[in-house]
N, C-alpha and C. Protein backbone atom coordinates (compact mmCIF):
# COMPACT_ATOMS: atom_id res chain seq x y z
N UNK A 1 -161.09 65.85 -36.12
CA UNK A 1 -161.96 65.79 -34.96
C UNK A 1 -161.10 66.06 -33.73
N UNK A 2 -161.68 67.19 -32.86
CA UNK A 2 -160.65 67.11 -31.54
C UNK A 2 -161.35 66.31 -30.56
N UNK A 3 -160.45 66.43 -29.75
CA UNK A 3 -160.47 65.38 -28.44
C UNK A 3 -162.11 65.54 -27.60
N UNK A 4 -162.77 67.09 -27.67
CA UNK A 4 -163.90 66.61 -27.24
C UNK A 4 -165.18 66.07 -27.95
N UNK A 5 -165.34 66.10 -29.32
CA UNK A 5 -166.04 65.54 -30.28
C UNK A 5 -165.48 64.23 -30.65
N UNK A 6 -164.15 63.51 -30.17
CA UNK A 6 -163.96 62.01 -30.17
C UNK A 6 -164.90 61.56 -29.01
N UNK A 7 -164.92 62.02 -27.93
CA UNK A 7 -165.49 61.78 -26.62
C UNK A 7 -166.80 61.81 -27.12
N UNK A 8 -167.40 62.61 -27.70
CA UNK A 8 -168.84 62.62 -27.59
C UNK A 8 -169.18 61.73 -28.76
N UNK A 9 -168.24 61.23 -30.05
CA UNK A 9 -168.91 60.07 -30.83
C UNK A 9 -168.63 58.91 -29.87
N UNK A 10 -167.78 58.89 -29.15
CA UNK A 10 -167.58 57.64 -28.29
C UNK A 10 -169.10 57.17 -27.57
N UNK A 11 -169.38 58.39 -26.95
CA UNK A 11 -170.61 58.30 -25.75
C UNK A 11 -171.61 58.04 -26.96
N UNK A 12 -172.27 59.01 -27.65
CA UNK A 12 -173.29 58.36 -28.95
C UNK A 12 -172.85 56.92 -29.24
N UNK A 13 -171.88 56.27 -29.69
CA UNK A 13 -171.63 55.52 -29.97
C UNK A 13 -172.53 53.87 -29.00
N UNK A 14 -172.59 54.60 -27.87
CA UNK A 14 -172.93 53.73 -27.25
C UNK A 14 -174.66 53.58 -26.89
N UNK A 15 -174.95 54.61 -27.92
CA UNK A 15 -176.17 54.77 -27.83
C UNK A 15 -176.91 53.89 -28.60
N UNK A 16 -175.60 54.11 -29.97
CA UNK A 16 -176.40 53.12 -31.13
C UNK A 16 -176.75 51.70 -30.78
N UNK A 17 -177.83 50.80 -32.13
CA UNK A 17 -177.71 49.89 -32.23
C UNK A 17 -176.65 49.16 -32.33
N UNK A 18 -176.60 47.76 -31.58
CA UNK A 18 -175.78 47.03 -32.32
C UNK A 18 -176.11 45.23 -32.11
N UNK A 19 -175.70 44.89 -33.42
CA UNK A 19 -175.65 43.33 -33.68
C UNK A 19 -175.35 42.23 -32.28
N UNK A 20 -175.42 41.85 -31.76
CA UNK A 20 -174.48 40.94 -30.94
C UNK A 20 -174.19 39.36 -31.33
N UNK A 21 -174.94 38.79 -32.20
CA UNK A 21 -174.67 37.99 -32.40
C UNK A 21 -175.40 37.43 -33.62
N UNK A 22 -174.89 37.25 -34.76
CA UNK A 22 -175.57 37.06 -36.34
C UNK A 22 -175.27 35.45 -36.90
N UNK A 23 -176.34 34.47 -36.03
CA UNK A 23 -175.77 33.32 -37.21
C UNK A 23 -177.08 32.91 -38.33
N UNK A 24 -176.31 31.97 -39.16
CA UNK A 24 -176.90 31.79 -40.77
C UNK A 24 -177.48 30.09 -40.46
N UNK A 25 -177.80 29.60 -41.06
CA UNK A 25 -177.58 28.11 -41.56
C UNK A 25 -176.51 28.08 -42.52
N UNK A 26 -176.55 29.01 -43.68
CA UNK A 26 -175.49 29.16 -44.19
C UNK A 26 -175.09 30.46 -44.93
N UNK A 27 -174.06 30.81 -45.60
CA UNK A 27 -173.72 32.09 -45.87
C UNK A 27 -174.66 33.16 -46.03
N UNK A 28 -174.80 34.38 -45.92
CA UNK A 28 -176.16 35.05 -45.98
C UNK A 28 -175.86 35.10 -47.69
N UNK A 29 -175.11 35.40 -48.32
CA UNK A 29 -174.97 35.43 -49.81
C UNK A 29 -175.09 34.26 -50.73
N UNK A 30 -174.96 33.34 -49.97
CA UNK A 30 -175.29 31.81 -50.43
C UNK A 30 -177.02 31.61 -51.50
N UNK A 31 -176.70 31.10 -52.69
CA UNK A 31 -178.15 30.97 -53.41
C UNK A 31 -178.62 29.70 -52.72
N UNK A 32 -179.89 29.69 -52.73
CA UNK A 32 -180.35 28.25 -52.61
C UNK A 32 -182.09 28.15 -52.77
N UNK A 33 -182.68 26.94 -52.39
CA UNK A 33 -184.08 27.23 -52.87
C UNK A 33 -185.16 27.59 -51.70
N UNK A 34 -184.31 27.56 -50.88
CA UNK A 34 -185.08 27.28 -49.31
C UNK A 34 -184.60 28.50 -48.53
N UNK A 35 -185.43 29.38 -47.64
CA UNK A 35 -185.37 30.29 -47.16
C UNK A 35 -183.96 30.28 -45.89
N UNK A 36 -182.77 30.78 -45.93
CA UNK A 36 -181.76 30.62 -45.01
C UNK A 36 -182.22 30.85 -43.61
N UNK A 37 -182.36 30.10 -43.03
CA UNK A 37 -183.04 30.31 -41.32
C UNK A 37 -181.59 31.12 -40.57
N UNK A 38 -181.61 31.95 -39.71
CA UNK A 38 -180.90 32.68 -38.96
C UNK A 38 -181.32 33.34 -37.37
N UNK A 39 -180.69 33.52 -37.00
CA UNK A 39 -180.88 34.20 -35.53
C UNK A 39 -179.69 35.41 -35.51
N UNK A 40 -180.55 36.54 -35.07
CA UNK A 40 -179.47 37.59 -35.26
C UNK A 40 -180.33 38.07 -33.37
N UNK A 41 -179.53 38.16 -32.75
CA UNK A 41 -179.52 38.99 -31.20
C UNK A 41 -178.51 40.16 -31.44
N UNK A 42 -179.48 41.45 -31.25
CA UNK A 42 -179.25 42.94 -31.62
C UNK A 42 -179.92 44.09 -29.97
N UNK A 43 -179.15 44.60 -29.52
CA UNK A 43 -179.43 45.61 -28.64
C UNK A 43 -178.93 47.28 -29.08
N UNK A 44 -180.04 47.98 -28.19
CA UNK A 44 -179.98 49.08 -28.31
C UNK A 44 -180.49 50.39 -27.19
N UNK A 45 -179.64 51.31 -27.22
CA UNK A 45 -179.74 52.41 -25.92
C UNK A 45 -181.49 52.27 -26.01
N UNK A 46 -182.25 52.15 -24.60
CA UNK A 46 -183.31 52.50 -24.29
C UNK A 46 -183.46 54.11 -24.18
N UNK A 47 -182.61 54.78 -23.78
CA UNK A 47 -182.43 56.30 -23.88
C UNK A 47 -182.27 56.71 -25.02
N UNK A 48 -181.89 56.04 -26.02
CA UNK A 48 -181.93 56.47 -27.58
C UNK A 48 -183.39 56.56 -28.06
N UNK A 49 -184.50 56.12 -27.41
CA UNK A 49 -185.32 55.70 -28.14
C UNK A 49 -186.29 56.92 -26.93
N UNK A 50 -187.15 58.13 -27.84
CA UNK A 50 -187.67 59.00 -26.85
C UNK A 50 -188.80 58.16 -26.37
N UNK A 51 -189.43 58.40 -25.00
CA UNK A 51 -190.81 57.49 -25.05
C UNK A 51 -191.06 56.15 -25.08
N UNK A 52 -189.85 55.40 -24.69
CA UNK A 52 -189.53 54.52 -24.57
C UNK A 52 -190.33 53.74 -22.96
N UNK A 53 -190.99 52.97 -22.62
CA UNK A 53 -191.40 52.69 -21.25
C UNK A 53 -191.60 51.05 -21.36
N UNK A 54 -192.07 50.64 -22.53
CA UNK A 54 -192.03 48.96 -22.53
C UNK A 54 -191.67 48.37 -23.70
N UNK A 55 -191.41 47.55 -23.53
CA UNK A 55 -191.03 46.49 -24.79
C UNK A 55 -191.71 46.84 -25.80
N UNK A 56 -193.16 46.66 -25.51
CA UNK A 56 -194.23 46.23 -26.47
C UNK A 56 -194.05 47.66 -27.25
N UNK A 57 -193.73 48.76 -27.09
CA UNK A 57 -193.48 50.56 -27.82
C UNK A 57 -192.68 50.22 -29.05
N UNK A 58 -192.02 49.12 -28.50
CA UNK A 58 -190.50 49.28 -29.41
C UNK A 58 -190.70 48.43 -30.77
N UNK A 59 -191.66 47.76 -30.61
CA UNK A 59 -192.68 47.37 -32.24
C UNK A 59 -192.67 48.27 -33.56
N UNK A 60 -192.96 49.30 -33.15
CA UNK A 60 -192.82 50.50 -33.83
C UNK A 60 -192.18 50.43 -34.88
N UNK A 61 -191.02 50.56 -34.36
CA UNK A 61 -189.60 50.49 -34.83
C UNK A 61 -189.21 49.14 -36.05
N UNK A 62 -190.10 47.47 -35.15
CA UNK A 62 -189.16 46.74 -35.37
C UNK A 62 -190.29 46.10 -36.82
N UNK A 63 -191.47 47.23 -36.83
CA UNK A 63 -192.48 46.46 -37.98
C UNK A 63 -191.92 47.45 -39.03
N UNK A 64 -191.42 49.15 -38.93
CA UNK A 64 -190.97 49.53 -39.72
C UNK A 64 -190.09 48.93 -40.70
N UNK A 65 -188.87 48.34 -39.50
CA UNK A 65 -187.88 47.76 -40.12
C UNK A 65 -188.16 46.07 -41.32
N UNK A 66 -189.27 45.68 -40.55
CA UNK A 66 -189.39 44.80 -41.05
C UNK A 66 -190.34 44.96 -42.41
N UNK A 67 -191.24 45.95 -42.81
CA UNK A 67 -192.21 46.71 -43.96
C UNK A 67 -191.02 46.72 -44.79
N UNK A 68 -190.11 47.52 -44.66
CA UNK A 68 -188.96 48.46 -45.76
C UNK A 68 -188.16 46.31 -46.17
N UNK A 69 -188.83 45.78 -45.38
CA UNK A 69 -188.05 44.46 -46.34
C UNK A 69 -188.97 43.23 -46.82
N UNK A 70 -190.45 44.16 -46.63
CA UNK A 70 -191.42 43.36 -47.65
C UNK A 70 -191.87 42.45 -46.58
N UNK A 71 -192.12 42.66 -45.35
CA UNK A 71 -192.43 41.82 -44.34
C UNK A 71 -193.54 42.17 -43.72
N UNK A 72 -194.40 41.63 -43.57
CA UNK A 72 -196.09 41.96 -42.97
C UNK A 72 -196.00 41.05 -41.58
N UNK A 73 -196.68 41.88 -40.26
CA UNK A 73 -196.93 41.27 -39.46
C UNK A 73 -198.35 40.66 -39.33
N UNK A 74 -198.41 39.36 -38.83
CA UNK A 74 -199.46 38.53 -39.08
C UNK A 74 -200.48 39.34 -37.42
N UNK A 75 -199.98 39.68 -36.38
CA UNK A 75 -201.29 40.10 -36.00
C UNK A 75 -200.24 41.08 -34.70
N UNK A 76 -200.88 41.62 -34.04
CA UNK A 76 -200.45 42.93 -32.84
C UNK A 76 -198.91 42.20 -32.16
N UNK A 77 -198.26 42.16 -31.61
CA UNK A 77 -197.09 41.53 -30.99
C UNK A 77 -198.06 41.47 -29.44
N UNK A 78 -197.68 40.32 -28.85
CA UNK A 78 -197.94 40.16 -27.20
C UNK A 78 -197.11 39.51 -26.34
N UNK A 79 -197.56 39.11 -25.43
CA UNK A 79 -196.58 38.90 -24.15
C UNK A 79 -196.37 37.67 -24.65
N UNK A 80 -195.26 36.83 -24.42
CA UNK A 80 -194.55 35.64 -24.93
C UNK A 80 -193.77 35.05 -23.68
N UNK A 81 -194.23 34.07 -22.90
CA UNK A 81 -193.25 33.44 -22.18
C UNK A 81 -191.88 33.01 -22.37
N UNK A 82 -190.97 33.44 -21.80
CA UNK A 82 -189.51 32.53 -22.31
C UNK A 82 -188.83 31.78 -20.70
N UNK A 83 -189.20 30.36 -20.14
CA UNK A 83 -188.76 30.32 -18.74
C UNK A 83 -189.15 31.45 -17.69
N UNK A 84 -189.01 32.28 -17.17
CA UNK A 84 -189.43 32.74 -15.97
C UNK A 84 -189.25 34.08 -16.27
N UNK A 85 -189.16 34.39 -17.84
CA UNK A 85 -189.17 35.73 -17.97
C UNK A 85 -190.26 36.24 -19.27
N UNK A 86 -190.78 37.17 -19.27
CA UNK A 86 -191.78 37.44 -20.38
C UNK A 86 -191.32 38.78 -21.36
N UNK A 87 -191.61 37.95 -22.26
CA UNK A 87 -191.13 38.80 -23.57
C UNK A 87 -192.21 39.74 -24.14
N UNK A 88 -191.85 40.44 -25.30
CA UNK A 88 -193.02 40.63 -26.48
C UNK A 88 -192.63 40.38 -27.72
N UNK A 89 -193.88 39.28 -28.35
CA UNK A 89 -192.86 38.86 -29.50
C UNK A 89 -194.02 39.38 -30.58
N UNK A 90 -193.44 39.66 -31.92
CA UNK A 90 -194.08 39.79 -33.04
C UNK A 90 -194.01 38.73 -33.87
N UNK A 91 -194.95 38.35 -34.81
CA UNK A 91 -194.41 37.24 -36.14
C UNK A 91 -194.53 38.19 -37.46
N UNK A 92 -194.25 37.61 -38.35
CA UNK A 92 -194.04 38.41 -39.56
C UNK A 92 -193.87 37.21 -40.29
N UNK A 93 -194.65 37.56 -41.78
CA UNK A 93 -194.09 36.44 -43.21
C UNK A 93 -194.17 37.49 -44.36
N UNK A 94 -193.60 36.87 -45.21
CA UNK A 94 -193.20 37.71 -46.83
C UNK A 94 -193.07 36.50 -47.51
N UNK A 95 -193.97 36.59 -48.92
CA UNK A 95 -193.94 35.85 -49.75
C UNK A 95 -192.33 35.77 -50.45
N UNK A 96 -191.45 34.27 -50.89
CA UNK A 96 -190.78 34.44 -51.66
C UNK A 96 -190.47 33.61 -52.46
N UNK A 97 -191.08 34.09 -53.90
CA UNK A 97 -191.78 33.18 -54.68
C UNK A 97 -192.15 32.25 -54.29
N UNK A 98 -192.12 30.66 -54.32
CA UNK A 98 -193.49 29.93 -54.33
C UNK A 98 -192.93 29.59 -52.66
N UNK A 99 -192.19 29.88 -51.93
CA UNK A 99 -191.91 30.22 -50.64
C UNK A 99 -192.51 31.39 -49.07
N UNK A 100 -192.68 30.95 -48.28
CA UNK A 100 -193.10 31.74 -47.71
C UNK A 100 -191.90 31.68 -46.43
N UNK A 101 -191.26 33.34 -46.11
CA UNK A 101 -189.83 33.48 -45.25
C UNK A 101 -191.05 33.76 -43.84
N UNK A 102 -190.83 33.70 -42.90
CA UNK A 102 -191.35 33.25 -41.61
C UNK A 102 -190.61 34.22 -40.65
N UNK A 103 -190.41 34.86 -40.04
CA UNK A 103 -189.97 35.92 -38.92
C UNK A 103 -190.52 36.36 -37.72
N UNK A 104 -190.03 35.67 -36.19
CA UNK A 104 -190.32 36.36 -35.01
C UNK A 104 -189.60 36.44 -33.98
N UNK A 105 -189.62 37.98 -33.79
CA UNK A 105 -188.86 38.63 -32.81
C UNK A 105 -189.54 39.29 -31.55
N UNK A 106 -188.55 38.57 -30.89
CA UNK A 106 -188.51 38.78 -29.38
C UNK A 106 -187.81 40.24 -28.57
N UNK A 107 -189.05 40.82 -27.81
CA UNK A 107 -188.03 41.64 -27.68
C UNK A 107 -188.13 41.72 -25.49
N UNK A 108 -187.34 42.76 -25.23
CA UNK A 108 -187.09 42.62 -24.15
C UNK A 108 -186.13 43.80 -23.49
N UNK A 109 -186.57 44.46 -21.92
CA UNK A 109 -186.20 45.68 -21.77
C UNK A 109 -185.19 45.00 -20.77
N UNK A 110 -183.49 45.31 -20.95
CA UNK A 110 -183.24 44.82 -20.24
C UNK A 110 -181.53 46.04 -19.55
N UNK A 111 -181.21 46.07 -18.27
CA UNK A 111 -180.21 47.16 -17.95
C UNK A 111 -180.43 48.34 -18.92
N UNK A 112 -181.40 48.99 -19.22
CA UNK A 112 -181.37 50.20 -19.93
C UNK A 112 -181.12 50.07 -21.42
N UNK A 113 -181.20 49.11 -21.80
CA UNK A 113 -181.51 48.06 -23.37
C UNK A 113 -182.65 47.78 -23.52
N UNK A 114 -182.90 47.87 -25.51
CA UNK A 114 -183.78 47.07 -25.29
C UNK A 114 -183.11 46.03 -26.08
N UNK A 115 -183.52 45.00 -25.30
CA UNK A 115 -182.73 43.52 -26.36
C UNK A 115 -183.32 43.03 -27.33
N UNK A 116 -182.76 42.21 -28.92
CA UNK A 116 -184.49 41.80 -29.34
C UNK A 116 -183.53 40.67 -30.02
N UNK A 117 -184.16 39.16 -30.21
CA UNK A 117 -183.90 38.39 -30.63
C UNK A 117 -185.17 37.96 -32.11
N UNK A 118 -183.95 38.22 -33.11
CA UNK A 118 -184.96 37.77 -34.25
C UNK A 118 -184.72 36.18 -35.14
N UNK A 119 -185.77 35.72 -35.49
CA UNK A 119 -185.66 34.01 -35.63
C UNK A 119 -185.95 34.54 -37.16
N UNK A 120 -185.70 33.76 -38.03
CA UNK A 120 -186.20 33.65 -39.27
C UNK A 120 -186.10 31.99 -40.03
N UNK A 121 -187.24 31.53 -40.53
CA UNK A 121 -186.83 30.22 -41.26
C UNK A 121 -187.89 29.97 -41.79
N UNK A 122 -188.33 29.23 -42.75
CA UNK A 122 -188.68 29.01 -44.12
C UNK A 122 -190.57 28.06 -43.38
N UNK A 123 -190.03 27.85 -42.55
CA UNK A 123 -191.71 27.10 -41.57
C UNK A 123 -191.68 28.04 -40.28
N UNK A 124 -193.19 27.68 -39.99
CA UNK A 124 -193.62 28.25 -38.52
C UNK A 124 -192.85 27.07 -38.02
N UNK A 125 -192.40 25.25 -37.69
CA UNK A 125 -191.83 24.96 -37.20
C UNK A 125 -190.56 25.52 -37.30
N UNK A 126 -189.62 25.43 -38.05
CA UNK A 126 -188.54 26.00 -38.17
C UNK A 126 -188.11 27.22 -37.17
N UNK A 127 -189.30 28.13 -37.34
CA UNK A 127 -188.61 29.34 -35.99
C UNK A 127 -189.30 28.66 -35.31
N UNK A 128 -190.18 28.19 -34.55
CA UNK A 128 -190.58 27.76 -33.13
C UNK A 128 -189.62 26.74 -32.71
N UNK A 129 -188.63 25.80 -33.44
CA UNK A 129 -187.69 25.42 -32.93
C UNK A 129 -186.38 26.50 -32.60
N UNK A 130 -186.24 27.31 -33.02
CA UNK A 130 -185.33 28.18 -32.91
C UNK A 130 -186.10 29.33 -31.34
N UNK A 131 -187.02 29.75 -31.66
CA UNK A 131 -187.91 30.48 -30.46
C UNK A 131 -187.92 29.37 -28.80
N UNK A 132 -187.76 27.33 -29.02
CA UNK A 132 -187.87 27.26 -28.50
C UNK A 132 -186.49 27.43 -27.71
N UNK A 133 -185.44 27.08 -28.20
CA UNK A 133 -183.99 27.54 -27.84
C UNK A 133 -183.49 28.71 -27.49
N UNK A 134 -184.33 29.65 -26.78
CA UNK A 134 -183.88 30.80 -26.23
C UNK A 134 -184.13 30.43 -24.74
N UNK A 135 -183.65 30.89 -24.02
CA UNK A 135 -183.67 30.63 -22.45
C UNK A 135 -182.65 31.41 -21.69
N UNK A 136 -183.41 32.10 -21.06
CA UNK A 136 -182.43 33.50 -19.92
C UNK A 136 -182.49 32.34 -18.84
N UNK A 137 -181.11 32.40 -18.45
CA UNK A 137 -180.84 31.62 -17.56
C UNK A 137 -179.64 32.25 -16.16
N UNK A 138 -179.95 32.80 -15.29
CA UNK A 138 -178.95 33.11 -14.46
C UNK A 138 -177.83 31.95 -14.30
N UNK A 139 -176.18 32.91 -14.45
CA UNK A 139 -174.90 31.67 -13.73
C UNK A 139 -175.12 31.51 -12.20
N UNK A 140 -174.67 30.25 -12.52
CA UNK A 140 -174.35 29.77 -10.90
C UNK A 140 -173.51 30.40 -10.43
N UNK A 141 -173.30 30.31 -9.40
CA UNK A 141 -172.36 30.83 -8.21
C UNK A 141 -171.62 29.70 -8.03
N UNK A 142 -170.41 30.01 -8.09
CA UNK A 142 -169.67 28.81 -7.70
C UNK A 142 -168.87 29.05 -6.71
């Protein structure tokens, strides 16, 4: 690869998705009988995405992703309060075996991102305690 096709996977590079922050309850490879609850916060270029203008577009995408893993959304995604800022959130469940896995993600257009925070856990309480622990909060000035 020469020096101007390093430059230009660099710049794509920054187009892609990426993870920002992936936690478990416990190992994702871990067996157990109970659905592993997790929070994974994932962003991605808003310019990557053609036709891109609101949150709520970017569903599209995030019911695809969630179909290809046996996941049905329970009804349209809508506006979702989080503190003084408004989201769009989807829910989603998938049977697993005599279990039912629980999934909703938040999403959000933010500096030319779109941000999306996804909850997963084994009850509708389970992610609504996790959904209630999100909070955009500006730093102080000190």
């Amino acid at each position: 690869m020469n020096a101007r096709e390093e430059d230009g996977a660099k710049a794509d590079s920054g187009k892609a998705g990426r993870v920002l922050l992936a936690a478990f309850s416990r190992p994702p490879e871990a067996r157990a009988e109970d659905v592993n609850g997790s929070i994974v916060v994932a962003a991605e270029s808003a310019a990557a995405i053609p036709g891109l203008n609101e949150a709520a577009q970017y569903f599209e995408l995030v019911n695809e992703a969630a179909k290809a893993q046996g996941l049905e959304m329970d009804d349209e995604p809508y506006d979702f309060v989080v503190g003084t800022k408004t989201v769009v959130r989807g829910d989603f469940q998938k049977d697993v075996g005599t279990r039912v896995m629980r999934q909703s993600t938040l999403v959000v257009l933010a500096r030319g991102y779109v941000v999306s925070f996804t909850f997963v856990g084994g009850t509708e309480d389970e992610v609504e305690e996790f959904v209630q622990g999100l909070s955009f909060v500006a730093p102080r000035n000190k």
